[in-house]
Every structure is written in C-alpha cells, then in structure tokens.
Protein backbone atom coordinates (compact mmCIF):
# COMPACT_ATOMS: atom_id res chain seq x y z
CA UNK A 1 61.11 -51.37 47.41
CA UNK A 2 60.99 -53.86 44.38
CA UNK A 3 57.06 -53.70 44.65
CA UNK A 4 57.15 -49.86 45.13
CA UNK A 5 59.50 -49.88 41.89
CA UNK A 6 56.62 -52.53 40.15
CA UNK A 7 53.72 -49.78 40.59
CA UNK A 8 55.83 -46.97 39.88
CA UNK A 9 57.09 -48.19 36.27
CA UNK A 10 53.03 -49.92 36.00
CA UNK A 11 52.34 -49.47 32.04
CA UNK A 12 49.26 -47.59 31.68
CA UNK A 13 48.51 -49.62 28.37
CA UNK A 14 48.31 -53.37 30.28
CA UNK A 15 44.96 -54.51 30.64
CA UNK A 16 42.44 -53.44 32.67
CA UNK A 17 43.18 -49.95 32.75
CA UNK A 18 41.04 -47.72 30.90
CA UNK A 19 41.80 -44.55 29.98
CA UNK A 20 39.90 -41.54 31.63
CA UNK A 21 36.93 -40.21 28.96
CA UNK A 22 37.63 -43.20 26.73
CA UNK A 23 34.93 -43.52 24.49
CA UNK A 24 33.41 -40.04 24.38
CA UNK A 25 33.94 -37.29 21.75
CA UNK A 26 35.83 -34.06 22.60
CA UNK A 27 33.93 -31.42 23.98
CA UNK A 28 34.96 -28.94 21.38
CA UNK A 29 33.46 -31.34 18.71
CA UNK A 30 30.58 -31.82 20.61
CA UNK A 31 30.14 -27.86 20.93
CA UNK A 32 30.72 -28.02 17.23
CA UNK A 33 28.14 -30.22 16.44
CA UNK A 34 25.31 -28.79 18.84
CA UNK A 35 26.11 -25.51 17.35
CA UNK A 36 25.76 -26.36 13.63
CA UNK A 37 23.21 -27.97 14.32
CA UNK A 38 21.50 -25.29 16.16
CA UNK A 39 22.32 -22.54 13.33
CA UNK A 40 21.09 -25.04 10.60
CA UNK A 41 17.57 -24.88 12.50
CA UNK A 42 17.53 -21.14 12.82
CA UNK A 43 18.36 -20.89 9.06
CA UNK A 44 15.69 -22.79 7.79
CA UNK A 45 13.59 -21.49 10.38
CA UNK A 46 14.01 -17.84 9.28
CA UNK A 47 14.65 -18.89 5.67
CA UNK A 48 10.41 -20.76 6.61
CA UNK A 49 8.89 -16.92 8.26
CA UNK A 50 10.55 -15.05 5.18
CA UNK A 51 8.32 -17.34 2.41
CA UNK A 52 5.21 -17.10 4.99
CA UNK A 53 5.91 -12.98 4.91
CA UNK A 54 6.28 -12.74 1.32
CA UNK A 55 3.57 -14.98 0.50
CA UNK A 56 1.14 -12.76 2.70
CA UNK A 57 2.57 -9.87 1.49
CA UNK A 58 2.24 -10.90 -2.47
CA UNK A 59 -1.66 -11.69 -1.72
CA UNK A 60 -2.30 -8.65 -0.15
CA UNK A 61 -0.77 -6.42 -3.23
CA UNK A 62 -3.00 -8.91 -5.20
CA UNK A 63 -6.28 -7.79 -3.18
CA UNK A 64 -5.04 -4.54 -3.11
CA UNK A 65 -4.78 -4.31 -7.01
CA UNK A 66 -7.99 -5.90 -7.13
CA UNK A 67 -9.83 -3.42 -5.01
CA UNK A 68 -7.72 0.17 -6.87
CA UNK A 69 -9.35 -1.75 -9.91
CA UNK A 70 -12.67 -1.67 -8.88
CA UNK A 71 -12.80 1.36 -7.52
CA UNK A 72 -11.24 2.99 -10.70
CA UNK A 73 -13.67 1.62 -12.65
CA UNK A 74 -16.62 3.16 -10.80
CA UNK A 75 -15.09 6.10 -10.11
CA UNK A 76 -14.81 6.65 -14.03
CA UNK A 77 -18.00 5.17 -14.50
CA UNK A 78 -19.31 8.22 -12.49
CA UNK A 79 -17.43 10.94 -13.88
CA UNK A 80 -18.03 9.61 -17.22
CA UNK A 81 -21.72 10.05 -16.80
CA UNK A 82 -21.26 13.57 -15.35
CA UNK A 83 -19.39 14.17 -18.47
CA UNK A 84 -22.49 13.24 -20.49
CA UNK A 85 -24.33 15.10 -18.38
CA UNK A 86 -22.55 17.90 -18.77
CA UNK A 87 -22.73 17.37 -22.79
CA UNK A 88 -26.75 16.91 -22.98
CA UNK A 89 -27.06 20.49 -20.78
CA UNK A 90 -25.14 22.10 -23.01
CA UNK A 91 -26.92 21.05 -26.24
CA UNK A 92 -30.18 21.90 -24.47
CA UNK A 93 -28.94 25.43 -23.11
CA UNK A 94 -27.24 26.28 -26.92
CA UNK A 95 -30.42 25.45 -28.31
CA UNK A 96 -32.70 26.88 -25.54
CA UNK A 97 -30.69 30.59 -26.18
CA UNK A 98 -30.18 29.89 -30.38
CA UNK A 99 -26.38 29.72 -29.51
CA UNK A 100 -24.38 28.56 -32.69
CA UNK A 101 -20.91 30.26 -31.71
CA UNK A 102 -17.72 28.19 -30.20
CA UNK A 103 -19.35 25.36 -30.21
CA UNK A 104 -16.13 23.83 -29.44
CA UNK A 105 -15.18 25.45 -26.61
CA UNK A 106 -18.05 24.92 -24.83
CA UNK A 107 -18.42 21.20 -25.48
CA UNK A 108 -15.26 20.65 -24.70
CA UNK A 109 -15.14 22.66 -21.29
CA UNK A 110 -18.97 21.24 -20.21
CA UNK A 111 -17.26 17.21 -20.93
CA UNK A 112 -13.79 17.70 -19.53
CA UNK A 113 -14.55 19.97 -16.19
CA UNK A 114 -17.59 17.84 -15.19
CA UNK A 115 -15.53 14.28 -15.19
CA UNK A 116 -12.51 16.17 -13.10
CA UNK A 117 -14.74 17.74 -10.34
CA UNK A 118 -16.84 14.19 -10.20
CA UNK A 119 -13.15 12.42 -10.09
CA UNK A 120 -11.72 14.57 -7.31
CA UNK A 121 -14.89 15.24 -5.08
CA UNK A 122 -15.24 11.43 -5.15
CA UNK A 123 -12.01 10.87 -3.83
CA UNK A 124 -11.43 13.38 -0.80
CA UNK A 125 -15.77 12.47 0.16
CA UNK A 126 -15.50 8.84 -0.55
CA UNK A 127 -12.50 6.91 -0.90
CA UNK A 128 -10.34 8.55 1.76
CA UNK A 129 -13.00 8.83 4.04
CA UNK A 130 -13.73 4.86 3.25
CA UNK A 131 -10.10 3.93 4.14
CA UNK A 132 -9.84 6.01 7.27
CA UNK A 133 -12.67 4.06 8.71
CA UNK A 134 -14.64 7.00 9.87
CA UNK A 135 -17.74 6.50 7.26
CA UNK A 136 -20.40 3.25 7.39
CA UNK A 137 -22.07 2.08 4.50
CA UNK A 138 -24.94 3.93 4.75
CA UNK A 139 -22.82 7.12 4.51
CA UNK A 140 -20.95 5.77 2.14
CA UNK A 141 -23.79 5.55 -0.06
CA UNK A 142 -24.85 8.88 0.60
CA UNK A 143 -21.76 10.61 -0.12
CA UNK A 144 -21.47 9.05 -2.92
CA UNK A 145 -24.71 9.78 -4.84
CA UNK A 146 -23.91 13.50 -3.46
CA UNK A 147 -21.12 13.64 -5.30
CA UNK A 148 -22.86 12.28 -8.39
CA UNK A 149 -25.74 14.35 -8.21
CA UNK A 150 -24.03 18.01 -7.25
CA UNK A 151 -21.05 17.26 -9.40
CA UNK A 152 -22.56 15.27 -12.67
CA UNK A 153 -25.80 16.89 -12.88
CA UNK A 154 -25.73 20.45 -10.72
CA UNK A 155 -22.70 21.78 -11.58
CA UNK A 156 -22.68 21.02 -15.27
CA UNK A 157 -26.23 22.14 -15.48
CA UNK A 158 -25.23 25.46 -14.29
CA UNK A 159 -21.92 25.78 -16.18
CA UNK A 160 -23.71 25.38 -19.19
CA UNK A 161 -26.35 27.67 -18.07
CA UNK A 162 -23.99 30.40 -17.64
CA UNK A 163 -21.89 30.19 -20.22
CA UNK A 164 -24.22 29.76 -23.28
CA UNK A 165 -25.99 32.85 -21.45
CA UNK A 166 -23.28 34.93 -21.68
CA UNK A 167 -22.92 33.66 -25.33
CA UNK A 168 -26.37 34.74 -25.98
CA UNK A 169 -25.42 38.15 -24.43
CA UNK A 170 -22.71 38.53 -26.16
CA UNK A 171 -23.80 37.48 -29.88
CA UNK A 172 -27.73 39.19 -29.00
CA UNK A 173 -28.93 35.66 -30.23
CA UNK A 174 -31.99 36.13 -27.49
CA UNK A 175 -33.51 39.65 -26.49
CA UNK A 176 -31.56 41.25 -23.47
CA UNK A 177 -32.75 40.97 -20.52
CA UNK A 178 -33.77 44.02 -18.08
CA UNK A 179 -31.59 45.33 -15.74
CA UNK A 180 -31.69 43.68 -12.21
CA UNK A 181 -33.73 40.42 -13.70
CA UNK A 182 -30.76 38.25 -16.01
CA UNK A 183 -31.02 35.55 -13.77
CA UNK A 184 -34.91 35.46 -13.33
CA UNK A 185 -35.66 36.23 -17.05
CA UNK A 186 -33.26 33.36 -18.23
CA UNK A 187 -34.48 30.84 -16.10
CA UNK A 188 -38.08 31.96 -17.20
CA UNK A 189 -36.81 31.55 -20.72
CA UNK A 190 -35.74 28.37 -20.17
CA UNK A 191 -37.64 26.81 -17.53
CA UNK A 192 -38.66 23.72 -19.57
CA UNK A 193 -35.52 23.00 -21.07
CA UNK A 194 -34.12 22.79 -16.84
CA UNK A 195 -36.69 20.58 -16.07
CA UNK A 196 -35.57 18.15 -18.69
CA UNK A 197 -32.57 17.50 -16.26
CA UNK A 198 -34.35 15.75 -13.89
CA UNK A 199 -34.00 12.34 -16.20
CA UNK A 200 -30.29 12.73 -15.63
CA UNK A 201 -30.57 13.33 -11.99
CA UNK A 202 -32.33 10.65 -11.08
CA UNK A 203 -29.90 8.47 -13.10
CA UNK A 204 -26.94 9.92 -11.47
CA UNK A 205 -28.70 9.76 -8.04
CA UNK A 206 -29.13 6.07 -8.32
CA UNK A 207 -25.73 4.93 -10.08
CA UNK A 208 -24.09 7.20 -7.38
CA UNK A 209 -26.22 5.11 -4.63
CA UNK A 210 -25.08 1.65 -6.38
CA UNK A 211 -21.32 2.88 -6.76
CA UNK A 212 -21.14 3.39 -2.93
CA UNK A 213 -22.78 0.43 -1.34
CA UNK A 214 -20.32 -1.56 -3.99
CA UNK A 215 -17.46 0.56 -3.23
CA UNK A 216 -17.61 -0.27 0.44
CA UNK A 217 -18.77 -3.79 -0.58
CA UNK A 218 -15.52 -4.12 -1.86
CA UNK A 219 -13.68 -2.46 1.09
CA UNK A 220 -15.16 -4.52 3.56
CA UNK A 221 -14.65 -8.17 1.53
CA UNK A 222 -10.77 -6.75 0.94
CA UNK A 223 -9.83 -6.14 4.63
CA UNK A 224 -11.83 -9.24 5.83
CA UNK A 225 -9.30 -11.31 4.00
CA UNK A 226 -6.30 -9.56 4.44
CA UNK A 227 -6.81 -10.03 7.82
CA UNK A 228 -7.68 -13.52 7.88
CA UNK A 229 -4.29 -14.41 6.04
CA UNK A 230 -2.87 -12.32 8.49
C-alpha cells in the first residue's frame, strides 16, 4: 500500500519525466506562422503579375500611340495633296471657262471637300480593313493609291469641272452650249486644260502606293512586338 501511495502522490516535476510535446510550438502558432507566411507570398506574388500587367500594358499604349501617329500623318499627308489637287483644277477650270465670279466659294469648297472624302474613304478602305486582318500588303497598297487617285485627283477634277461650268452658264462667260451636247462641248472646250491633270495623278498614284506599303509596314512591326512582350 505504502508503494501504491509512493506512485500515486509521484511529482510529475522530479527528474526524468518529461512533459508530453515539450519542446514544440503550439499548433495554433504554428498554423499562424505557415499562414502568414503563405499570404505574405501570395501578396508579393500578385503585387509581382500586377507590375508585369501594367508594364505590358503601358508599352502597348506606347506602340499604339506610335502607330495612330503615323498613320495620322499619312493619312493627312494624302488628303492634303487631294486638297491641292483640288485647288490647281479649279484654277485651271476658272481660267479654262473665263470664270472670275465667287472665287471664294469655289476655292474654298474644291480644298475643304477633297481632304474630307480622301480622309474618310481612307479610313473605312484602308485602316479598318488593315486592323481586321482581312487585307495583305499588296492590297493594302492598292487600296490605298485608289483612294488617292479617285478621291484627290478624280473627284476634285470633276467638282471643279462642274461647278465653274455652271458658273460659266450662269454668268455667259463662254458661248452656250447646244442642247443635248453640255457635257461633250465642255470637255471639247477644255480638253487640254484635263489633260494637264495627269501630273497630279501620277503623283497621287504613287504617294498613295508609298502611304500603304508604309501603313501596313507599320501595322505589321506594331503587332510583332506587342506580341512578343506578350
């Protein structure tokens, strides 16, 4: 019984008994740890992507800028020469039918409507067909001296045709015409004057030829590295 009593009353703190886990950290501070831990990674983790994705996004507007740039400026650079266009066929038509009234209106009308048909025909032919993938460089160039050739030098040619005729009608600067024949006697009248317009045309033919092989040029170098920082 006393040796019963003598394990019963043992001391748990003599020596040589060690306590059960002694040595080792709670588990709720070791599920504390592991999980800071694990939430610190994901941070900078997310916090690493979200530079990466704003970098790549920052050099594409960059490209992007770039390339709207470009293509302004030969966009303009077309429609600026179908504005000038535009000009020289109405000086030639005014003199080519002794026109001397609103000289105004018409030189304002043959510079300003040329440059906005150029600007827009250029746009819906050319650019959105470029960035909808559906046109190759060849056809790019096409379309684009197209444009520049029925919309710089055609259509101003025959805007100022008509209206300085109609001018001439109006004002009897130039005899009439007989009935049935305006068209043929006017273009008899001025037959040499319209053949003066080839100079422009084959200007605007070319630069329109040049704008679209550097237009997709452009396209092609912009998407090639946009995709490669992708």
């Amino acid at each position: 019984m006393a040796a019963l009593r003598r394990e019963v009353g043992a001391d748990p703190g003599d020596e040589g008994a060690v306590p059960v886990g002694a040595g080792e950290a709670p588990e709720d501070i070791k599920m504390a740890t592991y999980t800071h831990d694990q939430h610190s990674l994901s941070l900078g983790h997310a916090n690493l992507r979200r530079s990466m994705v704003i970098e790549i996004i920052e050099k594409k507007i960059e490209y992007l800028r770039k390339e709207k740039t470009l293509n302004i400026y030969g966009t303009m650079m077309i429609g600026t020469t179908a504005s000038f266009s535009g000009l020289l066929a109405n000086f030639i038509f005014r003199h080519c039918f002794r026109v001397n009234h609103d000289a105004l209106k018409t030189y304002v009308s043959l510079s300003i409507l040329p440059f906005l048909s150029t600007v827009v025909a250029y746009k819906f032919l050319v650019t959105d067909a470029l960035y909808s993938g559906n046109i190759s460089q060849e056809s790019c160039a096409l379309r684009s001296s197209l444009v520049s050739i029925a919309c710089g030098v055609l259509y101003p040619t025959a805007l100022a045709f008509s209206k300085n005729g109609r001018l001439a009608v109006k004002y009897h600067t130039v005899p009439l015409p007989p009935r049935g024949r305006v068209l043929l006697y006017w273009v008899m009248l001025c037959q040499k004057e319209i053949k003066g317009m080839v100079i422009p045309l084959a200007f605007q033919a070319s630069l329109g030829i040049y704008n679209g092989i550097q237009h997709y040029a452009i396209f092609e170098s912009t998407l090639e590295k946009t995709v490669h920082e992708d």
